[in-house]
C-alpha atoms as a PDB file:
ATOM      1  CA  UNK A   1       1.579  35.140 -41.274  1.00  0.00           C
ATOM      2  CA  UNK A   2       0.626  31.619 -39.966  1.00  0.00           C
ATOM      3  CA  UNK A   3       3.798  29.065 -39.976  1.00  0.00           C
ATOM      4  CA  UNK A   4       4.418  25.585 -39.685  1.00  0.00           C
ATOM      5  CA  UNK A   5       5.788  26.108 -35.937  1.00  0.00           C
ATOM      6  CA  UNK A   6       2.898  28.050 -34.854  1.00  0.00           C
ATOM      7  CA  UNK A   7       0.203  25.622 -36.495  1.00  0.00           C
ATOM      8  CA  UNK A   8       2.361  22.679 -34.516  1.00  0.00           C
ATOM      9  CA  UNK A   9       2.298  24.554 -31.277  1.00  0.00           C
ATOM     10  CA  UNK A  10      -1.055  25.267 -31.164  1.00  0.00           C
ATOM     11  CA  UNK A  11      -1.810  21.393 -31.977  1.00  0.00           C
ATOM     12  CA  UNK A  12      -0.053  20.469 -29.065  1.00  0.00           C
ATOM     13  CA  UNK A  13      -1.582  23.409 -26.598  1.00  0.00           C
ATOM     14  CA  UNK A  14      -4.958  21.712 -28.086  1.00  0.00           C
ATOM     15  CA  UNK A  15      -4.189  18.402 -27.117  1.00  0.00           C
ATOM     16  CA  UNK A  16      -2.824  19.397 -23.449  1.00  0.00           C
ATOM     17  CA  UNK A  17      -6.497  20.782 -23.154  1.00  0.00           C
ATOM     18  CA  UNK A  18      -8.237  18.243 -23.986  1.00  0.00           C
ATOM     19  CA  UNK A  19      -6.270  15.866 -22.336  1.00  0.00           C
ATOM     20  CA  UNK A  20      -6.956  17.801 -18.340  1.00  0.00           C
ATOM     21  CA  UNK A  21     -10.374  18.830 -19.611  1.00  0.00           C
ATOM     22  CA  UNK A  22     -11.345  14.623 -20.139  1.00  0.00           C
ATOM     23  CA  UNK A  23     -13.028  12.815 -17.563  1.00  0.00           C
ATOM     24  CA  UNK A  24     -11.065   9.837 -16.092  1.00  0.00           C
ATOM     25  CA  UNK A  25     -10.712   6.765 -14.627  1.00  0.00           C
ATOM     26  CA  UNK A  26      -8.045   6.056 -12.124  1.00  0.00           C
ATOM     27  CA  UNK A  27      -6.826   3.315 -10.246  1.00  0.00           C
ATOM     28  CA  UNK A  28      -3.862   2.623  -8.096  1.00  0.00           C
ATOM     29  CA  UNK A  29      -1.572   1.151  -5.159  1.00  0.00           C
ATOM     30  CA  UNK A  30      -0.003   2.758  -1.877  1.00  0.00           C
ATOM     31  CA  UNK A  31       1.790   1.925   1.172  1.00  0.00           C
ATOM     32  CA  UNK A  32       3.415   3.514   4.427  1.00  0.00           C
ATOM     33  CA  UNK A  33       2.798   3.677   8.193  1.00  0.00           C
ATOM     34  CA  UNK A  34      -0.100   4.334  10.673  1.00  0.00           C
ATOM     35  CA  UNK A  35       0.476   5.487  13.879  1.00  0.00           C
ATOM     36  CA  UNK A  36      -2.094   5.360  17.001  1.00  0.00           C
ATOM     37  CA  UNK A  37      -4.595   9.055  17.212  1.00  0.00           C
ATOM     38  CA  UNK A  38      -5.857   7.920  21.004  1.00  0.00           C
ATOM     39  CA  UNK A  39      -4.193   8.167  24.703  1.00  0.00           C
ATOM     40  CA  UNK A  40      -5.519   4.161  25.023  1.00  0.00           C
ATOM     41  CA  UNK A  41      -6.017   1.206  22.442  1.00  0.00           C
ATOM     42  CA  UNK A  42      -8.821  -0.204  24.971  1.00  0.00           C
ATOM     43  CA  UNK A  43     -11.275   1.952  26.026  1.00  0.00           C
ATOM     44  CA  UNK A  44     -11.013   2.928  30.378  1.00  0.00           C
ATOM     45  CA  UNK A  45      -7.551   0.599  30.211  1.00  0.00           C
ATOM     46  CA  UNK A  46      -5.126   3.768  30.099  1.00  0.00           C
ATOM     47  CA  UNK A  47      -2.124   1.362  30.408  1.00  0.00           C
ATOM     48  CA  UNK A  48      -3.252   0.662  27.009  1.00  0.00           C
ATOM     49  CA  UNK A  49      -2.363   1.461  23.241  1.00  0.00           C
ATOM     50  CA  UNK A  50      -1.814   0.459  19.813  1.00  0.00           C
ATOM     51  CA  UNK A  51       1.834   0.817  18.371  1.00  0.00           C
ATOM     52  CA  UNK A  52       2.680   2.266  14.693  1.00  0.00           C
ATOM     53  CA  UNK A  53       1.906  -0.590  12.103  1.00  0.00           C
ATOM     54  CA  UNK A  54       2.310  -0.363   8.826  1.00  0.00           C
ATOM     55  CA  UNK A  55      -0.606   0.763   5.999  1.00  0.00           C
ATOM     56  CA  UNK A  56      -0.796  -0.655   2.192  1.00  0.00           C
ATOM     57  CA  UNK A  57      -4.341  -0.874  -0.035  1.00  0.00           C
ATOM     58  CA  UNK A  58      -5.354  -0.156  -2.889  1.00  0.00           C
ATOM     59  CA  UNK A  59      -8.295   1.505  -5.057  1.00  0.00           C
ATOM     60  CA  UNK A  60      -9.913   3.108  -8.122  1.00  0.00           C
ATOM     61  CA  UNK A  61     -12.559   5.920  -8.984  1.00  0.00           C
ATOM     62  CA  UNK A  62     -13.381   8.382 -11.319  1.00  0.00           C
ATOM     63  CA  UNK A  63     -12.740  12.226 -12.260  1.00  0.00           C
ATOM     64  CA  UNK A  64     -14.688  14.541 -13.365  1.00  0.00           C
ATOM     65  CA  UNK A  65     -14.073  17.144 -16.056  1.00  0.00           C
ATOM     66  CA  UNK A  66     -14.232  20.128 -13.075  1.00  0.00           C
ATOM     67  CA  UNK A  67     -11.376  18.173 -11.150  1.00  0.00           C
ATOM     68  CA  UNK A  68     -14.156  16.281  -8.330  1.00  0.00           C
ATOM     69  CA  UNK A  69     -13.230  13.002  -7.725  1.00  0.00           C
ATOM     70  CA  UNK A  70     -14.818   9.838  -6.620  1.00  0.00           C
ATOM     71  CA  UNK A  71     -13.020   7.255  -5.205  1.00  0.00           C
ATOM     72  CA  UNK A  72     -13.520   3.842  -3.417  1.00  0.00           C
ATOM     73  CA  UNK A  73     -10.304   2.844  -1.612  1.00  0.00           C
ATOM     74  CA  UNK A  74      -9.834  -0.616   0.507  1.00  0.00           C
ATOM     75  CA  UNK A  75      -6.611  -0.736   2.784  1.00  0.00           C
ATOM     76  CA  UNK A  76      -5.456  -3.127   5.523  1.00  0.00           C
ATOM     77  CA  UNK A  77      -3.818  -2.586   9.253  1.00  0.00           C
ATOM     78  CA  UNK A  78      -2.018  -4.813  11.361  1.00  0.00           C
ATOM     79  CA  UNK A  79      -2.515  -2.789  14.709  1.00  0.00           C
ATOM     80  CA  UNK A  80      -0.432  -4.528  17.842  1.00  0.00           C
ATOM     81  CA  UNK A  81      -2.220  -4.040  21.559  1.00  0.00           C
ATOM     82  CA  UNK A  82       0.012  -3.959  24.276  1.00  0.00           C
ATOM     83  CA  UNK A  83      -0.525  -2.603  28.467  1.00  0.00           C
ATOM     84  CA  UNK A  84       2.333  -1.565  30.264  1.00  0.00           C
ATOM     85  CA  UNK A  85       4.613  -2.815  27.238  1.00  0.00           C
ATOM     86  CA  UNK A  86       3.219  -6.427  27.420  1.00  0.00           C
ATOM     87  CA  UNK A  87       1.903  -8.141  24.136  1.00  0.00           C
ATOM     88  CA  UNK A  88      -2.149  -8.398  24.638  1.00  0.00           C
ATOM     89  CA  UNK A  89      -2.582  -8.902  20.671  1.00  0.00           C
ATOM     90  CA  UNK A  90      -2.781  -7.237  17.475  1.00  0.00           C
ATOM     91  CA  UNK A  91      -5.742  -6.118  15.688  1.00  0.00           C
ATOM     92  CA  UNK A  92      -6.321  -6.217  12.038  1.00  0.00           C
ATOM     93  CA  UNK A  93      -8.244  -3.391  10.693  1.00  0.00           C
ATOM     94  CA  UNK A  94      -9.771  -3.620   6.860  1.00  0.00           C
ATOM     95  CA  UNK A  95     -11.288  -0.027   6.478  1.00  0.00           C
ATOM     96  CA  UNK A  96     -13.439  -0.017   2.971  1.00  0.00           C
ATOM     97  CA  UNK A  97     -14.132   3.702   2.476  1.00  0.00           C
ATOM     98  CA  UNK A  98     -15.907   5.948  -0.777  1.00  0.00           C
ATOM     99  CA  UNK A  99     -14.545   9.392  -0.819  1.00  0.00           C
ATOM    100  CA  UNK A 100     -15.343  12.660  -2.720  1.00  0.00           C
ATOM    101  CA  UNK A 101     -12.738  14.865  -2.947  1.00  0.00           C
ATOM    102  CA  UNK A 102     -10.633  17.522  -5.261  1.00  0.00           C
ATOM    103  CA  UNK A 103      -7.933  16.043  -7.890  1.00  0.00           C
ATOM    104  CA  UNK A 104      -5.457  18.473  -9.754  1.00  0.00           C
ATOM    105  CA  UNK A 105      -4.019  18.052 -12.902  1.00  0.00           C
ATOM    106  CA  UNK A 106      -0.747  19.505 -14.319  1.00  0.00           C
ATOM    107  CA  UNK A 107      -1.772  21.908 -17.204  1.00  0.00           C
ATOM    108  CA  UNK A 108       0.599  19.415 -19.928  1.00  0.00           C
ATOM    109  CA  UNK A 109      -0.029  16.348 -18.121  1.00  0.00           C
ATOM    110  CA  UNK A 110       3.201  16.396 -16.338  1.00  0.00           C
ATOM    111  CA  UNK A 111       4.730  17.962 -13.144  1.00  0.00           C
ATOM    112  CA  UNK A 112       3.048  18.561  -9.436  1.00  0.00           C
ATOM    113  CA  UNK A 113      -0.343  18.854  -8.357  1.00  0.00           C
ATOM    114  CA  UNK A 114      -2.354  18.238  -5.409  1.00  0.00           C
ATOM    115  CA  UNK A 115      -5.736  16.598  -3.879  1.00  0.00           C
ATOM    116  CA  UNK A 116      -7.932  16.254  -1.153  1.00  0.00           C
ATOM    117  CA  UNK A 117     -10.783  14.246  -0.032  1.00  0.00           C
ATOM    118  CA  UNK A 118     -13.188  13.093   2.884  1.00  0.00           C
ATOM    119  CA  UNK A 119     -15.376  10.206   3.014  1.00  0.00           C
ATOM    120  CA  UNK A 120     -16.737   7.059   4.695  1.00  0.00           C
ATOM    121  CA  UNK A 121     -17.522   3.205   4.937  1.00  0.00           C
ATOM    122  CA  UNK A 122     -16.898   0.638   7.493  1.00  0.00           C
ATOM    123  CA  UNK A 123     -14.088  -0.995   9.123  1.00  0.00           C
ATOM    124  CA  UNK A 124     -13.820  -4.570   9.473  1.00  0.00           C
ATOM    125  CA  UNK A 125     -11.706  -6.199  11.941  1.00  0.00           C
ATOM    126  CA  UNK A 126     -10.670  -9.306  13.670  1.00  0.00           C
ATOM    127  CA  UNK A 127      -8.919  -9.976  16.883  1.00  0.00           C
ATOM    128  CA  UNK A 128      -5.564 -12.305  17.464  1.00  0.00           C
ATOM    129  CA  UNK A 129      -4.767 -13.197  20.941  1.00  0.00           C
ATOM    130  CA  UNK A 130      -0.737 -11.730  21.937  1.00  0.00           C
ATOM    131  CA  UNK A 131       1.636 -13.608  23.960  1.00  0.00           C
ATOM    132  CA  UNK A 132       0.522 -12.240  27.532  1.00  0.00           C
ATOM    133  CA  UNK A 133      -2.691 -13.596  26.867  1.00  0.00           C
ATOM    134  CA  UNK A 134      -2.021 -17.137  25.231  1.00  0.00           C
ATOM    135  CA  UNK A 135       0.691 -17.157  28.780  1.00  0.00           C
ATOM    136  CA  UNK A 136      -2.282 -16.893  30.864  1.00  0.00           C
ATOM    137  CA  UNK A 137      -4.272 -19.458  29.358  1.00  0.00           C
ATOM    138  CA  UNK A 138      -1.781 -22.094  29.428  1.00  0.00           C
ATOM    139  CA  UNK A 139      -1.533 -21.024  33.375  1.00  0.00           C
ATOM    140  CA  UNK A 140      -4.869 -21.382  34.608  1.00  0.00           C
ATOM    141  CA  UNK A 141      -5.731 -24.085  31.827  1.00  0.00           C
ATOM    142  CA  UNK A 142      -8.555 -21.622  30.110  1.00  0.00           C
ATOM    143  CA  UNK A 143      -9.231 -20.007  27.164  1.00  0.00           C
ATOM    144  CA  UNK A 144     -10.081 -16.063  25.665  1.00  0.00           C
ATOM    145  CA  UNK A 145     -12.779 -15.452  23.422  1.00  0.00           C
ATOM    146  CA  UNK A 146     -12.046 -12.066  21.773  1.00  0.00           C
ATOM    147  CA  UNK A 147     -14.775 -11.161  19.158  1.00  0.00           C
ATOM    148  CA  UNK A 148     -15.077  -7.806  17.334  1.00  0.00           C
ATOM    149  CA  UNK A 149     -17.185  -5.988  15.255  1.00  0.00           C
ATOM    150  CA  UNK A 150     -17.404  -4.220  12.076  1.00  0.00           C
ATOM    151  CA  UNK A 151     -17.625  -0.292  12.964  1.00  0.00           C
ATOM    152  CA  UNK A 152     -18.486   2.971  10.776  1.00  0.00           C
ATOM    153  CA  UNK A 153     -15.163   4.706   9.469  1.00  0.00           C
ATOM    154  CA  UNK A 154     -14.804   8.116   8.587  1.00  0.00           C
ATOM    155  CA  UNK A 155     -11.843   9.323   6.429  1.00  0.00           C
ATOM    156  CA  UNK A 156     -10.490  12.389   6.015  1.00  0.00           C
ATOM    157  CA  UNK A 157      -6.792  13.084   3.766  1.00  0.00           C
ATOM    158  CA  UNK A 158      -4.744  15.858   1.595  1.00  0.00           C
ATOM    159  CA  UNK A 159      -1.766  15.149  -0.388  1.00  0.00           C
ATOM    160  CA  UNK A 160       0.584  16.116  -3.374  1.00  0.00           C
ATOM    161  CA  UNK A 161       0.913  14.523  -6.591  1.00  0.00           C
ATOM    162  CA  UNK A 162       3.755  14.118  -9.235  1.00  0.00           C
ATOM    163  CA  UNK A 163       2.737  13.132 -12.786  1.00  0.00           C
ATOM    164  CA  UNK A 164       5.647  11.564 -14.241  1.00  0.00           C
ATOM    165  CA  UNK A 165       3.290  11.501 -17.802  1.00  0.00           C
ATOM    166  CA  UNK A 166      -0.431  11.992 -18.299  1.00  0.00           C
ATOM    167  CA  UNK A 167      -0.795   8.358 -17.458  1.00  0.00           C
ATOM    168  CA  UNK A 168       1.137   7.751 -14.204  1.00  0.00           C
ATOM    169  CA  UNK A 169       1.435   9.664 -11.354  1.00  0.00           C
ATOM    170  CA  UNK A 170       3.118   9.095  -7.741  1.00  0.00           C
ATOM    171  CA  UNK A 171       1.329  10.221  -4.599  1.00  0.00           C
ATOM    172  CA  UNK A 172       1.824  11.252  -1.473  1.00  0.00           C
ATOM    173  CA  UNK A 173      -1.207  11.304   1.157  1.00  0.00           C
ATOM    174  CA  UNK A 174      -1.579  12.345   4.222  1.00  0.00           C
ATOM    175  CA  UNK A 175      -4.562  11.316   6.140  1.00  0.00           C
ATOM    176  CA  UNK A 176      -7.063  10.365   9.371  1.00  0.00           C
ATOM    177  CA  UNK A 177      -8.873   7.456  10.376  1.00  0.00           C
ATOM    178  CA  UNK A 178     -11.581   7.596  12.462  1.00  0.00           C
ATOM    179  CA  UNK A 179     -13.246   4.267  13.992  1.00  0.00           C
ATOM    180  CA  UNK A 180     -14.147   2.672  17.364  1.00  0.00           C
ATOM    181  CA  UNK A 181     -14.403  -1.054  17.097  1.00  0.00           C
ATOM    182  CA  UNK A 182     -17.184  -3.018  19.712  1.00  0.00           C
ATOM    183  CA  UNK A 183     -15.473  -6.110  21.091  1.00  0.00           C
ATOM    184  CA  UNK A 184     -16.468  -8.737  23.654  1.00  0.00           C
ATOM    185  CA  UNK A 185     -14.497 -10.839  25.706  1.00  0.00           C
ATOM    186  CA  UNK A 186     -15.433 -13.892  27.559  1.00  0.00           C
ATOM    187  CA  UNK A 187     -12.868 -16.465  29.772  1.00  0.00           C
ATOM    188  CA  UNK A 188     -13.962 -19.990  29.203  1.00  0.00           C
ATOM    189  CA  UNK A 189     -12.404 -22.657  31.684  1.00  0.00           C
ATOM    190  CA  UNK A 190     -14.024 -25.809  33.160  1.00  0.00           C
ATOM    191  CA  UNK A 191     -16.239 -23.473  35.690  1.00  0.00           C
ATOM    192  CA  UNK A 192     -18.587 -22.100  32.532  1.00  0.00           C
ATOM    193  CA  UNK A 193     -18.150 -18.552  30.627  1.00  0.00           C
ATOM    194  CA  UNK A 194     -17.311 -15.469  32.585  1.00  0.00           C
ATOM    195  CA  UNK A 195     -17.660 -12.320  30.071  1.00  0.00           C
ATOM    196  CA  UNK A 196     -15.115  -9.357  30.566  1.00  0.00           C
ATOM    197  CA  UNK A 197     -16.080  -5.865  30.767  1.00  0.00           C
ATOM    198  CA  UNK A 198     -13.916  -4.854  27.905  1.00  0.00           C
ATOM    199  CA  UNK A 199     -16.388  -3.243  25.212  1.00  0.00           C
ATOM    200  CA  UNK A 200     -14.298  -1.037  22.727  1.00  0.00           C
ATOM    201  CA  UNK A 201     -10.830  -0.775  20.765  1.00  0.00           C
ATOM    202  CA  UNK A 202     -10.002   2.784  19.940  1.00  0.00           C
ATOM    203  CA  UNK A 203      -8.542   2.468  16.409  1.00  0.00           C
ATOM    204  CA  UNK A 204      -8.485   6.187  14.976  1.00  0.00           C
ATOM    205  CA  UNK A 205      -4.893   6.587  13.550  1.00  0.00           C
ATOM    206  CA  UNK A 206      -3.432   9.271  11.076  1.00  0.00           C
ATOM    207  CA  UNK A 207      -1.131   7.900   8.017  1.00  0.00           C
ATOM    208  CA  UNK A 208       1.577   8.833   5.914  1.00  0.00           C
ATOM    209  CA  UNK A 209       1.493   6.735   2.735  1.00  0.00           C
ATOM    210  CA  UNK A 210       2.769   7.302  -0.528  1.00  0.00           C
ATOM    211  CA  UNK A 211       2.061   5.340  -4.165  1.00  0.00           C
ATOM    212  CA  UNK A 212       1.531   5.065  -7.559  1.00  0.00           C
ATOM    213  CA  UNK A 213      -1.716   5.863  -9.701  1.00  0.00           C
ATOM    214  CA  UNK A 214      -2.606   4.979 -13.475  1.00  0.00           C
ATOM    215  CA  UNK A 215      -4.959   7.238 -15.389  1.00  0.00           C
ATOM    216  CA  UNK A 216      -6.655   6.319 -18.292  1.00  0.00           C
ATOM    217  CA  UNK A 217      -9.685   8.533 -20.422  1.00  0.00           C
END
């Protein structure tokens, strides 16, 4: 004997298919820390390394019906240089990455889940001169010309998900960072331009980040 209860409950199991079984568009915010992957920040300068610094960005994409997920995701680091605990600068690291990846969906559109990803794209950076360097300038009446260069960036991350309703979810991601950076240095004083043989930043860092995402079909 069909009832009124039945009929309503299988309206509503109908809808919770359709609803994981649509394609979707996503788009969202997140934020944490990055901490240093390498022994040294410069490359042959052991006395070197890059402190924790903090990670926040941004991004969007689109999901497929059989959960794969494209994403492009844009995030920014602040990553401070120091030897032998002296300030030799920060570098600021703008990785813009696509990823493919894996993106669950609650069965009713609310509760855990879980993704995963790996991708690619390149880093840009630029270079601002620390207090142990600007010291030494003002002492020898000179300047530092740091340039860097935009490098390839691989990207590789996992995480869990909690949909608080089929349209918002918060994230948690846990991830790696892979880049070198090319720099150049030169000193420039009233003798000419003397170039430095300083060559590379190593900038590969893992992150722990969490955020919010909006869904919509």
């Amino acid at each position: 004997m069909i009832s009124i209860r039945s009929t309503v409950v299988a309206a509503f199991m109908g809808l919770a298919f359709t609803w994981t079984a649509t394609a979707q568009v996503n788009f969202g915010l997140a934020g944490g820390l990055a901490g240093s992957a390498t022994k040294e920040g410069l490359a042959g300068y052991t006395a070197t390394g890059f402190g924790r610094s903090a990670s926040y960005g941004g991004g969007g994409g689109y999901r497929f019906r059989n959960g794969l997920i494209v994403d492009g995701r844009f995030e920014q680091l602040q990553m401070r240089l120091s030897e032998d605990g002296a300030d030799m600068g920060s570098l600021r690291l703008r990785p813009a990455v696509i990823t493919v990846g894996y993106q669950g969906i609650p069965a009713k559109g609310r509760g855990f889940s879980g993704h995963a990803y790996v991708g690619g794209g390149v880093a840009f950076s630029s270079f601002r001169k620390g207090n142990a360097i600007t010291a030494l300038e003002r002492q020898y009446g000179g300047q530092m010309v740091v340039e860097t260069k935009s490098a390839p960036a691989l990207i590789v991350g996992a995480g869990i998900d909690y949909f608080l309703s089929p349209r918002v979810s918060l994230t948690s991601d846990f991830r790696f960072v892979g880049a070198n950076v090319g720099t150049s240095w030169a000193a420039v004083g009233p003798g000419g331009r003397a170039a430095l043989p300083f060559e590379k930043f190593f900038v590969s860092n893992g992150q722990v980040v969490g955020g919010m995402k909006f869904w919509l079909k």
